[in-house]
C-alpha atoms as a PDB file:
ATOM      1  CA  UNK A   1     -23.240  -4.774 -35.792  1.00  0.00           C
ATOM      2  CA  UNK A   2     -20.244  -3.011 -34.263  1.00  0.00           C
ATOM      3  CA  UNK A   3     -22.146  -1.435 -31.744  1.00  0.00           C
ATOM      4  CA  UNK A   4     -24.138  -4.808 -31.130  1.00  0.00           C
ATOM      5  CA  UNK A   5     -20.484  -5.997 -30.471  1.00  0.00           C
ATOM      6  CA  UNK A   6     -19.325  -2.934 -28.484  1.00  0.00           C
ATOM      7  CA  UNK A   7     -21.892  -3.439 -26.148  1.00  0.00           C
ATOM      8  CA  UNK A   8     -21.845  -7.257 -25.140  1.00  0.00           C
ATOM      9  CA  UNK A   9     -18.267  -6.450 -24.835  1.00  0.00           C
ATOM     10  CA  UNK A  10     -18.896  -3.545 -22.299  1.00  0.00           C
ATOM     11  CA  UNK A  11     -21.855  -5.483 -20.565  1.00  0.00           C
ATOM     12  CA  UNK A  12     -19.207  -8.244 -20.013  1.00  0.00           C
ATOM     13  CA  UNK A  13     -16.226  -6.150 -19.339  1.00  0.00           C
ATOM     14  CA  UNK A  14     -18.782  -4.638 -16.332  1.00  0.00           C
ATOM     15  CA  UNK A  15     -19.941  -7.910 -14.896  1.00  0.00           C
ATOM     16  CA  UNK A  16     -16.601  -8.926 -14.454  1.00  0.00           C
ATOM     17  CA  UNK A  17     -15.720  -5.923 -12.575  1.00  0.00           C
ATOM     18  CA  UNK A  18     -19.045  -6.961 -10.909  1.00  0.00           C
ATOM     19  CA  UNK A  19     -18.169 -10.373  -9.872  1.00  0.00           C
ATOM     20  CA  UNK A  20     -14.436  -9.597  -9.132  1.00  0.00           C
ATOM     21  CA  UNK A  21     -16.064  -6.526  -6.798  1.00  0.00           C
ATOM     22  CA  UNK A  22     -18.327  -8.861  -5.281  1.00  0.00           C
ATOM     23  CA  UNK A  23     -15.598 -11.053  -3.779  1.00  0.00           C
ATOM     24  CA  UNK A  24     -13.420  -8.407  -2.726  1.00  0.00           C
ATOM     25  CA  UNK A  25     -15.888  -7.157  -0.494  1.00  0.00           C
ATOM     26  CA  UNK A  26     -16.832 -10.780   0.481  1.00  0.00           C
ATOM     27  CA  UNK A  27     -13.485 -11.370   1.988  1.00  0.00           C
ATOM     28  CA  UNK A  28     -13.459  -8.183   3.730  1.00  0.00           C
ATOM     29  CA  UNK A  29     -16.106  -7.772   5.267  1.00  0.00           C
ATOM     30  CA  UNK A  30     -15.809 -11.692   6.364  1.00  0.00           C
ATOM     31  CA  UNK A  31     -12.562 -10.692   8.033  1.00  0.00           C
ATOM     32  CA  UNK A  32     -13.962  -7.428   9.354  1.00  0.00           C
ATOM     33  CA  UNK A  33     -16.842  -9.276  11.253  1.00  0.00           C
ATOM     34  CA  UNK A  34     -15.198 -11.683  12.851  1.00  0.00           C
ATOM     35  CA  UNK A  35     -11.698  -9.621  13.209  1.00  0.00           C
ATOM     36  CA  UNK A  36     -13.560  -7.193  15.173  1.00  0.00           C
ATOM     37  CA  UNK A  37     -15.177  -9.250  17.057  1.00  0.00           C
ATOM     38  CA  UNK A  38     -11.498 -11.088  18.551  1.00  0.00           C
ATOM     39  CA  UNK A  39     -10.165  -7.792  18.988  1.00  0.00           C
ATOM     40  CA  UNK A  40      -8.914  -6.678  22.625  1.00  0.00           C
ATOM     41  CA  UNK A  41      -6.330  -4.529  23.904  1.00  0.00           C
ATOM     42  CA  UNK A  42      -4.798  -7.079  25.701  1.00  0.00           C
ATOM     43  CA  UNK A  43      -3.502  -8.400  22.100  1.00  0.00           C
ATOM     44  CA  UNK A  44      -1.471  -5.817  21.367  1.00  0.00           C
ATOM     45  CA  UNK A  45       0.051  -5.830  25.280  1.00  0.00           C
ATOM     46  CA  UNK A  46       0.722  -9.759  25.453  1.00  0.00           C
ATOM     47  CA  UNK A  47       2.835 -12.163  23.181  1.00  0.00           C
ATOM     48  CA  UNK A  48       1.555 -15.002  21.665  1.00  0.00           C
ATOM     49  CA  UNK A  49       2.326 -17.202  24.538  1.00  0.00           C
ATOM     50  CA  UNK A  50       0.306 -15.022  26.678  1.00  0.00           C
ATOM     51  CA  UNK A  51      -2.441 -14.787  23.945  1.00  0.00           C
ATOM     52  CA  UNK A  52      -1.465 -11.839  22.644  1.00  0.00           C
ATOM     53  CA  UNK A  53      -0.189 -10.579  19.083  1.00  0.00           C
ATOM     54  CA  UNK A  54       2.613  -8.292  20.271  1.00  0.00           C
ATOM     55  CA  UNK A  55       5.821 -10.341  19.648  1.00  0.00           C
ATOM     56  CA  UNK A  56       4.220 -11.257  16.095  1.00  0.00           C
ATOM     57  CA  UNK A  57       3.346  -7.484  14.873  1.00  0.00           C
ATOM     58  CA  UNK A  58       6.435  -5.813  16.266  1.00  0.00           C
ATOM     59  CA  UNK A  59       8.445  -8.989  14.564  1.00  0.00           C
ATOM     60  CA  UNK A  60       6.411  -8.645  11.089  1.00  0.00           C
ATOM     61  CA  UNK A  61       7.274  -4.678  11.098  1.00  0.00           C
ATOM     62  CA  UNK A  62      10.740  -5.973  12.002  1.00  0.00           C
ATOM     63  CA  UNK A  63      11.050  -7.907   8.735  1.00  0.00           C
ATOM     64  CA  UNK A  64       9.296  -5.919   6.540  1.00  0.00           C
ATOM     65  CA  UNK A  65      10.870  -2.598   7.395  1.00  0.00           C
ATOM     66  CA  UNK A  66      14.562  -4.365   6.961  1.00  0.00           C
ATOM     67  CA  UNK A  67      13.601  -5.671   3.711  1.00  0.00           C
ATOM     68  CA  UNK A  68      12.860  -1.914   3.065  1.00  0.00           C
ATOM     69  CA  UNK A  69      15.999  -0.513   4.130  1.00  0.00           C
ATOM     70  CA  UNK A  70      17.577  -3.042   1.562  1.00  0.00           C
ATOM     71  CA  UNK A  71      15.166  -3.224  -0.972  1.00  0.00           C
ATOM     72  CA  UNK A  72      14.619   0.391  -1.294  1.00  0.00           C
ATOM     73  CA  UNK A  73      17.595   1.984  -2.096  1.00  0.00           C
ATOM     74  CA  UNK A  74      18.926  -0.913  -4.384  1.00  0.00           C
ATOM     75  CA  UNK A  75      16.059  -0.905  -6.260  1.00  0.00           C
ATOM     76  CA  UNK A  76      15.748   2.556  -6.514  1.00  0.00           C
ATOM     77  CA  UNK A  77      19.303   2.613  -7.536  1.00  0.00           C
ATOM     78  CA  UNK A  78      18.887  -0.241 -10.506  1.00  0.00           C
ATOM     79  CA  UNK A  79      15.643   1.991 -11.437  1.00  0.00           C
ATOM     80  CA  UNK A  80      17.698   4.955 -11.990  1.00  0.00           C
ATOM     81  CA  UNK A  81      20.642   3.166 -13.295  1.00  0.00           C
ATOM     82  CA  UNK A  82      18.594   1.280 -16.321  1.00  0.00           C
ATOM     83  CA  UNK A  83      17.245   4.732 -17.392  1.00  0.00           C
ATOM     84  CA  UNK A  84      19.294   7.143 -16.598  1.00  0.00           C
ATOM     85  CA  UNK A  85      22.954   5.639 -17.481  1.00  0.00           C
ATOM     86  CA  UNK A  86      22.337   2.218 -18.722  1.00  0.00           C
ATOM     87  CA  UNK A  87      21.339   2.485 -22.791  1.00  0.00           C
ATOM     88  CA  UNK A  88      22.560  -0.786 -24.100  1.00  0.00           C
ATOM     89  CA  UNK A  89      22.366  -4.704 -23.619  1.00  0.00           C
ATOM     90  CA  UNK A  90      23.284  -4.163 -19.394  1.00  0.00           C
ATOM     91  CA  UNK A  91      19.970  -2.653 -18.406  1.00  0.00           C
ATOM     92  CA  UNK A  92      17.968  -4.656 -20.916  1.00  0.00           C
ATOM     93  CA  UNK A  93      19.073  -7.646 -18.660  1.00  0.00           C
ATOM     94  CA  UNK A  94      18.216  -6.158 -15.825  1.00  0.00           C
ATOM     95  CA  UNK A  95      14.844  -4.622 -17.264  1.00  0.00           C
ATOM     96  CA  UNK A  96      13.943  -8.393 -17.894  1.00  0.00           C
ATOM     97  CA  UNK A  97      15.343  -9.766 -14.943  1.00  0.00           C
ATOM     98  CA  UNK A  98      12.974  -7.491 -12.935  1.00  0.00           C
ATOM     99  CA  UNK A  99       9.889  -8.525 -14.859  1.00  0.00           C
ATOM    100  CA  UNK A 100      10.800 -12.257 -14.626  1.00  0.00           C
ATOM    101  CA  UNK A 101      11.344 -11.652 -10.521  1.00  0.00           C
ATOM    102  CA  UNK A 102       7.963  -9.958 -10.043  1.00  0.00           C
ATOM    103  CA  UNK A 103       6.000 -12.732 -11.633  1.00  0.00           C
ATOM    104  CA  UNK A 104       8.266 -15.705  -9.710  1.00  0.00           C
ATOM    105  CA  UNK A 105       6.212 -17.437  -7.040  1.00  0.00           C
ATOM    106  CA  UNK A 106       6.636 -16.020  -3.283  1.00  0.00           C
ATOM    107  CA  UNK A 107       7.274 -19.743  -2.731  1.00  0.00           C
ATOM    108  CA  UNK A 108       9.781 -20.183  -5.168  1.00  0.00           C
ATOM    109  CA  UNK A 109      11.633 -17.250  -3.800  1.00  0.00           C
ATOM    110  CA  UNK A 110      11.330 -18.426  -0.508  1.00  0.00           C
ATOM    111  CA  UNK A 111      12.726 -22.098  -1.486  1.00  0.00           C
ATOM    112  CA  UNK A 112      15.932 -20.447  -3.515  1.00  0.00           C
ATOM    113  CA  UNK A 113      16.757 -18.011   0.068  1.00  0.00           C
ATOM    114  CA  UNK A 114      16.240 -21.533   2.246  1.00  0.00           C
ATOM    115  CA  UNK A 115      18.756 -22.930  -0.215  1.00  0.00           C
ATOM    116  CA  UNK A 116      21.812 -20.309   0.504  1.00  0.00           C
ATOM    117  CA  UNK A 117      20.498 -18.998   4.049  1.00  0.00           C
ATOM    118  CA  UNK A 118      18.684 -21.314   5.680  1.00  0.00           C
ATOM    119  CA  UNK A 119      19.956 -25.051   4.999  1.00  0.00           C
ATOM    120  CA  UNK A 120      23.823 -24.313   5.642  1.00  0.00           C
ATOM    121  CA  UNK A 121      23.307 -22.725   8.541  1.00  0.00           C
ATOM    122  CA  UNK A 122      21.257 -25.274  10.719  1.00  0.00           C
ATOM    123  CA  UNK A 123      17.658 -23.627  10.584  1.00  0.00           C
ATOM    124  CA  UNK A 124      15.347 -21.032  10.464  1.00  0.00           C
ATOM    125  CA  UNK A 125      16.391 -17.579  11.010  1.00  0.00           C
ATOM    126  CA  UNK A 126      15.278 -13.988  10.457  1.00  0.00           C
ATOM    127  CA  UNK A 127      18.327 -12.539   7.995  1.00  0.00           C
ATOM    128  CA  UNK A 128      17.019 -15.722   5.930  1.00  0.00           C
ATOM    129  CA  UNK A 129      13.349 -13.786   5.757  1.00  0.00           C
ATOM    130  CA  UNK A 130      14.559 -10.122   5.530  1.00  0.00           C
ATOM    131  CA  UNK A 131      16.721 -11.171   2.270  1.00  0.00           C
ATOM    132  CA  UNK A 132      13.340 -13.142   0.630  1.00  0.00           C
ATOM    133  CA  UNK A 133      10.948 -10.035   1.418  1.00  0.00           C
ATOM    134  CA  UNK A 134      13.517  -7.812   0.181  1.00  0.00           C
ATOM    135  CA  UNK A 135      14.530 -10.041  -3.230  1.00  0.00           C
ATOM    136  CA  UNK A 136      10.923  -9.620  -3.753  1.00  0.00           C
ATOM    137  CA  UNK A 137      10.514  -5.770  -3.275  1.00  0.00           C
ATOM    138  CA  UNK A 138      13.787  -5.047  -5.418  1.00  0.00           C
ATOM    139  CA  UNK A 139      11.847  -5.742  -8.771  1.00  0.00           C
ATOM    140  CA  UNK A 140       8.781  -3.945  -7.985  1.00  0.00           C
ATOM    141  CA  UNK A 141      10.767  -1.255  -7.237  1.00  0.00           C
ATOM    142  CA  UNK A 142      12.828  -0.875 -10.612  1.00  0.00           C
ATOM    143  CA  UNK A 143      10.255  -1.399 -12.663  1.00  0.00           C
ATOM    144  CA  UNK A 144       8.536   1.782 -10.960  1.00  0.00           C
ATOM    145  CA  UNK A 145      11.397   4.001 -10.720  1.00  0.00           C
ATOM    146  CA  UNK A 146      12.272   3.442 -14.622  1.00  0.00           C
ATOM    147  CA  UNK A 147       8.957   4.065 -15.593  1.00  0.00           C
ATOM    148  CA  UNK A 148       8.455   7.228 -13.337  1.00  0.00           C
ATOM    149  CA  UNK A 149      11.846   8.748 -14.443  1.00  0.00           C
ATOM    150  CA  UNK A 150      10.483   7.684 -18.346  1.00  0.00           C
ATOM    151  CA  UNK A 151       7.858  10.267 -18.004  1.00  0.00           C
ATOM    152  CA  UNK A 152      10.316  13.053 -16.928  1.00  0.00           C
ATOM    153  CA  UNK A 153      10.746  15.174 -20.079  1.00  0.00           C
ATOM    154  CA  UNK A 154      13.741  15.202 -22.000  1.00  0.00           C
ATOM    155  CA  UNK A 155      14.185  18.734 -21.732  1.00  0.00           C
ATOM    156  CA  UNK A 156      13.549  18.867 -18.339  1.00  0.00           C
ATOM    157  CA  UNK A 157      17.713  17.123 -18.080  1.00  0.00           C
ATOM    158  CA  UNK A 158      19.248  19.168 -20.821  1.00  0.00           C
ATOM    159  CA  UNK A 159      17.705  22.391 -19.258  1.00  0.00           C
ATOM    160  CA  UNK A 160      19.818  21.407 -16.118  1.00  0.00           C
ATOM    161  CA  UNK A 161      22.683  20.545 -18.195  1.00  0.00           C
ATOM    162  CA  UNK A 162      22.707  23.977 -19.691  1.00  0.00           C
ATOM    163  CA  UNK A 163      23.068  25.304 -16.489  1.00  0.00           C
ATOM    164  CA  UNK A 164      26.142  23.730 -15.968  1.00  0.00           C
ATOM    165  CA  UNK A 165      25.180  21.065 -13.771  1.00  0.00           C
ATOM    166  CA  UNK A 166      26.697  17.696 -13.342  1.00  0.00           C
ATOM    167  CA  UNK A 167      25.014  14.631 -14.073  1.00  0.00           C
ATOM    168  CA  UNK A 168      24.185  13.260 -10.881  1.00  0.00           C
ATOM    169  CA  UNK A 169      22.924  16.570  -9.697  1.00  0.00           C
ATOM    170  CA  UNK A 170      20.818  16.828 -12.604  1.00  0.00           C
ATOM    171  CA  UNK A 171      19.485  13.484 -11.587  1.00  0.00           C
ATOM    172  CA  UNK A 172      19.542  13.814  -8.275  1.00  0.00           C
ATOM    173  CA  UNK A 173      18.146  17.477  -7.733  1.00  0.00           C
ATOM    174  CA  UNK A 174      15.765  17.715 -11.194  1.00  0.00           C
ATOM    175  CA  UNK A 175      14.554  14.099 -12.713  1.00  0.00           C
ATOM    176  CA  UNK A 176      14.098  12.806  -9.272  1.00  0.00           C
ATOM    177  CA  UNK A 177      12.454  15.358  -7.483  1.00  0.00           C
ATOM    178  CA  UNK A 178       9.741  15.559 -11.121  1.00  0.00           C
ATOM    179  CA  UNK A 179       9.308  11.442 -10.487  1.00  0.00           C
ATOM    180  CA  UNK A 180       9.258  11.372  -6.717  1.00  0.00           C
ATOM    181  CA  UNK A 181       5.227  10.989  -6.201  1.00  0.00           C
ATOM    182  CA  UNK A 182       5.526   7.557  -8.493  1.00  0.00           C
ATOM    183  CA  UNK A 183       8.510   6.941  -6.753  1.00  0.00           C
ATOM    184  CA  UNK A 184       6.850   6.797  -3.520  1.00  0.00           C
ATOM    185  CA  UNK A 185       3.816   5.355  -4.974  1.00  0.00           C
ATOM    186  CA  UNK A 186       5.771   2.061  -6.076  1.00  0.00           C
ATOM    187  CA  UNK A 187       7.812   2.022  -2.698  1.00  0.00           C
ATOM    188  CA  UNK A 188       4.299   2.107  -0.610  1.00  0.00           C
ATOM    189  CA  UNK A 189       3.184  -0.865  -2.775  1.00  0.00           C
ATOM    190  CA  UNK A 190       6.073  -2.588  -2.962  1.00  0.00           C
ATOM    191  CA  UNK A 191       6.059  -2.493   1.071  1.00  0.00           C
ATOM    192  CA  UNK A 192       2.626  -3.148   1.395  1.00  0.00           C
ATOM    193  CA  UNK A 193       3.365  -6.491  -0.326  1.00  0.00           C
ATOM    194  CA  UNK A 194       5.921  -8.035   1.035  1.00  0.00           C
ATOM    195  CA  UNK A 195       3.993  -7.406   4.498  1.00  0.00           C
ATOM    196  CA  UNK A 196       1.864  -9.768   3.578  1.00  0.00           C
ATOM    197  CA  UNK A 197       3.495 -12.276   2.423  1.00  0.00           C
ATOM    198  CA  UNK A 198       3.514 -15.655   4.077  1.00  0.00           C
ATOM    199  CA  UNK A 199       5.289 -18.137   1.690  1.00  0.00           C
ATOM    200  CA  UNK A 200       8.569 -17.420   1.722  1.00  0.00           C
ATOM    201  CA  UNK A 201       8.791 -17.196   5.390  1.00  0.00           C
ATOM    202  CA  UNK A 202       7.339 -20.308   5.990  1.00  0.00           C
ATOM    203  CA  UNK A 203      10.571 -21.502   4.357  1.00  0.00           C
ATOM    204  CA  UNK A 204      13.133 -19.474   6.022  1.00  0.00           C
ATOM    205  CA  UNK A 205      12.117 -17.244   9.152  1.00  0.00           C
ATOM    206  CA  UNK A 206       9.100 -18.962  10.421  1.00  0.00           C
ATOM    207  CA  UNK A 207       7.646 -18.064  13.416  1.00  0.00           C
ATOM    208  CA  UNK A 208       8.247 -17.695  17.225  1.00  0.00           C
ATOM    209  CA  UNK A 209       5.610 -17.397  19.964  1.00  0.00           C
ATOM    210  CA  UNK A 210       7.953 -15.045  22.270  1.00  0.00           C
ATOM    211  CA  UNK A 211       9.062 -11.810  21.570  1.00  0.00           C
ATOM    212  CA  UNK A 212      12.620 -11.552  20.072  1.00  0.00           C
ATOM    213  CA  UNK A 213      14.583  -9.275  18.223  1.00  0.00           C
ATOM    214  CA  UNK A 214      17.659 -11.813  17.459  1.00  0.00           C
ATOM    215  CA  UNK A 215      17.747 -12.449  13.559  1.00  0.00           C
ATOM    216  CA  UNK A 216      20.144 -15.637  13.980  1.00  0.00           C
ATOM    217  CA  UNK A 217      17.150 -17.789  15.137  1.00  0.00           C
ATOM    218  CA  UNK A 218      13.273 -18.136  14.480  1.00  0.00           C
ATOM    219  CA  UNK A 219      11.943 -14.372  13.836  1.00  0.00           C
ATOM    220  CA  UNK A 220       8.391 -13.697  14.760  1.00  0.00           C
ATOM    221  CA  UNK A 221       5.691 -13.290  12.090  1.00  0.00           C
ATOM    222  CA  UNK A 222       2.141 -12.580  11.540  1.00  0.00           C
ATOM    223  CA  UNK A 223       1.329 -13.986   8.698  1.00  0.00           C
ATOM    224  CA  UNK A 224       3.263 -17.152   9.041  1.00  0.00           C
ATOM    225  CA  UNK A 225       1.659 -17.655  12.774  1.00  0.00           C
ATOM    226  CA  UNK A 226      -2.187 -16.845  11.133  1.00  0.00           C
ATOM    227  CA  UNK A 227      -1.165 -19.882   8.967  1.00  0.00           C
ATOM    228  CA  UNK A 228      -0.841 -22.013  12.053  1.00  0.00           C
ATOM    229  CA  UNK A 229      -2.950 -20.654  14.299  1.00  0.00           C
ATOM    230  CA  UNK A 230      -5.795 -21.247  11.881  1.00  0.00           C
ATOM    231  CA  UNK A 231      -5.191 -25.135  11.628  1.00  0.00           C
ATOM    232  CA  UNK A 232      -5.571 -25.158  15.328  1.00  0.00           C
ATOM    233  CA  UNK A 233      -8.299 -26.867  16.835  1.00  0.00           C
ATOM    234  CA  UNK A 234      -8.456 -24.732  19.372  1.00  0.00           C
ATOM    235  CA  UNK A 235     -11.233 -21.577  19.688  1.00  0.00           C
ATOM    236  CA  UNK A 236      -9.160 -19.064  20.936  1.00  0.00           C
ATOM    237  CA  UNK A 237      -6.832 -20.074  18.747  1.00  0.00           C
ATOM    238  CA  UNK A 238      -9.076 -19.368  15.497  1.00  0.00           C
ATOM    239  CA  UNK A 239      -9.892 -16.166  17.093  1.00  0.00           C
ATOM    240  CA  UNK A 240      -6.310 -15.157  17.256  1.00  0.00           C
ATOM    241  CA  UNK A 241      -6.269 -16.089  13.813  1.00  0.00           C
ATOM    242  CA  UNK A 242      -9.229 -13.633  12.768  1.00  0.00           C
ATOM    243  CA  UNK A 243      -7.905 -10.791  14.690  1.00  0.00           C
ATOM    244  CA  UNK A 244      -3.970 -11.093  12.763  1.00  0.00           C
ATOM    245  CA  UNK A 245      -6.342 -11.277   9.953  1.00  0.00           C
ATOM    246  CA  UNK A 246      -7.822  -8.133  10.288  1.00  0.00           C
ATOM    247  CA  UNK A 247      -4.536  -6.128  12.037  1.00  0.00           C
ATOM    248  CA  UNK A 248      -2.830  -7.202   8.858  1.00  0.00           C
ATOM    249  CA  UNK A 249      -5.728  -6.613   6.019  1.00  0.00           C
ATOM    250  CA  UNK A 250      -6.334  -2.955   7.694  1.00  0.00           C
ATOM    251  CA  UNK A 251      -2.119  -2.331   7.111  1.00  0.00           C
ATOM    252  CA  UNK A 252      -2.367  -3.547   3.858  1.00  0.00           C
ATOM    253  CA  UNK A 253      -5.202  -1.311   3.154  1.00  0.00           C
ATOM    254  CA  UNK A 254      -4.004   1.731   4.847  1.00  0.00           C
ATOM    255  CA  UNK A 255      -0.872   1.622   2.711  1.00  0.00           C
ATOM    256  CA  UNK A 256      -2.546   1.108  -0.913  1.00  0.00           C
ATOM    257  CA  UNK A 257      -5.006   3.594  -0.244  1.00  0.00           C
ATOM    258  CA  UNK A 258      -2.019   6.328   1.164  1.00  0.00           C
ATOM    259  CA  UNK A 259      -0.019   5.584  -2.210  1.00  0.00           C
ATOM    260  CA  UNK A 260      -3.560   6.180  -4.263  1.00  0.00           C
ATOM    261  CA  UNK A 261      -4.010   9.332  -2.209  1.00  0.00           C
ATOM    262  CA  UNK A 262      -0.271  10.397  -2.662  1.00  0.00           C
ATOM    263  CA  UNK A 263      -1.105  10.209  -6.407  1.00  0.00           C
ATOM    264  CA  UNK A 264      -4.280  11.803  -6.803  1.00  0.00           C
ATOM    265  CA  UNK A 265      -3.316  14.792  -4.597  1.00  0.00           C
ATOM    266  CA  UNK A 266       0.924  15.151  -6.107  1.00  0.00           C
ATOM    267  CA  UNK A 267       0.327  18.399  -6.523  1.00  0.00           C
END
């Protein structure tokens, strides 16, 4: 009877993957047929305006790689702070504060940054986006750093210690340096993320059809301009859509699959 059981159980536990396969490659290779098919090089020479996607990819590496340079290091910081100093009720707060965060809604996120950065200052603005990309890549990125630096072995610190070394050099030069391929792992995931995300800047950058660099106004985005472009009536405009599409799914992918390689190959 148990192995009756152990088997429907296995049969379904492979279907799913199945099914959930299935669509995966569904949606890719929908976007891959007719991404490919709107791409041109004159998209990556011309703005939007000009029907091009220049101003939008340079503007979505813009925000994304901002949010980094915040959420990185403060994450990373909080990460090493909740396992490396923090033993009592201070990093249990922020412990669940992280795993609240990284199952909020995008949206939600996006609505709380248009409350503080968007609404008292008149409108739409790229600081506003930079601070709800990087709110959401904080979390990600303590929960990976304290679970990386949980699998550094105990002995591996008070070996260092023995030697005389400081705390923070102990940390910095031995516990780190044994955790940095998860590190990196959960900083390449985190990233690949929030460059996707469309919610939250529908709610606080938005979108520009020019090319701009000036974070006190309307801040060029891919993902938020797919979102219009797509409810276009227009042809070419659909097309545009399908090609951001497929720029954007290929970054994604690129990124996951460089953190799985990173991993497999650490040695």
């Amino acid at each position: 009877m148990r192995l009756l059981i152990n088997k429907i159980f296995l049969s379904l536990s492979i279907l799913s993957a199945l099914i959930g396969l299935a669509f995966l490659g569904w949606i890719l290779v929908t976007i891959f047929i007719h991404g490919i098919s709107s791409l041109h090089l004159s998209l990556f020479l011309n703005d939007l305006v000009d029907g091009g996607l220049r101003n939008l990819i340079i503007g979505q590496l813009v925000l994304a790689g901002l949010a980094g340079a915040i959420g990185i290091p403060l994450g990373m910081l909080a990460g090493i702070y909740t396992r490396e100093y923090g033993h009592g009720k201070y990093a249990e707060i922020i412990r669940d504060l992280s795993d609240i965060m990284m199952s909020a809604p995008s949206i939600v996120i996006g609505a709380f940054v248009y409350a503080f950065a968007v609404a008292p200052f008149g409108g739409a603005n790229g600081f506003a986006g930079v601070i709800a990309l990087s709110i959401m890549m904080i979390p990600i990125i303590i929960n990976t750093t304290d679970s990386m630096l949980s699998l550094v072995p105990k002995e591996l610190r008070e070996a260092g210690v023995a030697l005389g070394a400081s705390r923070y050099r102990v940390i910095l030069d031995i516990v780190i340096k044994a955790a940095k391929v998860g590190i990196m792992t959960g900083v390449l995931l985190a990233f690949a993320r929030i460059a996707g995300e469309t919610a939250p800047l529908l709610f606080t950058s938005e979108t520009s059809n020019y090319f701009s660099l000036d974070l006190t106004s309307s801040f060029p985005s891919l993902t938020v301009s797919i979102y219009n472009l797509a409810n276009e009536p227009q042809e070419s405009s659909r097309d545009l859509a399908w090609a951001a599409s497929f720029i954007l799914t290929m970054l994604v992918l690129i990124i996951n699959l460089s953190g799985r390689y990173i991993t497999r190959n650490k040695k």
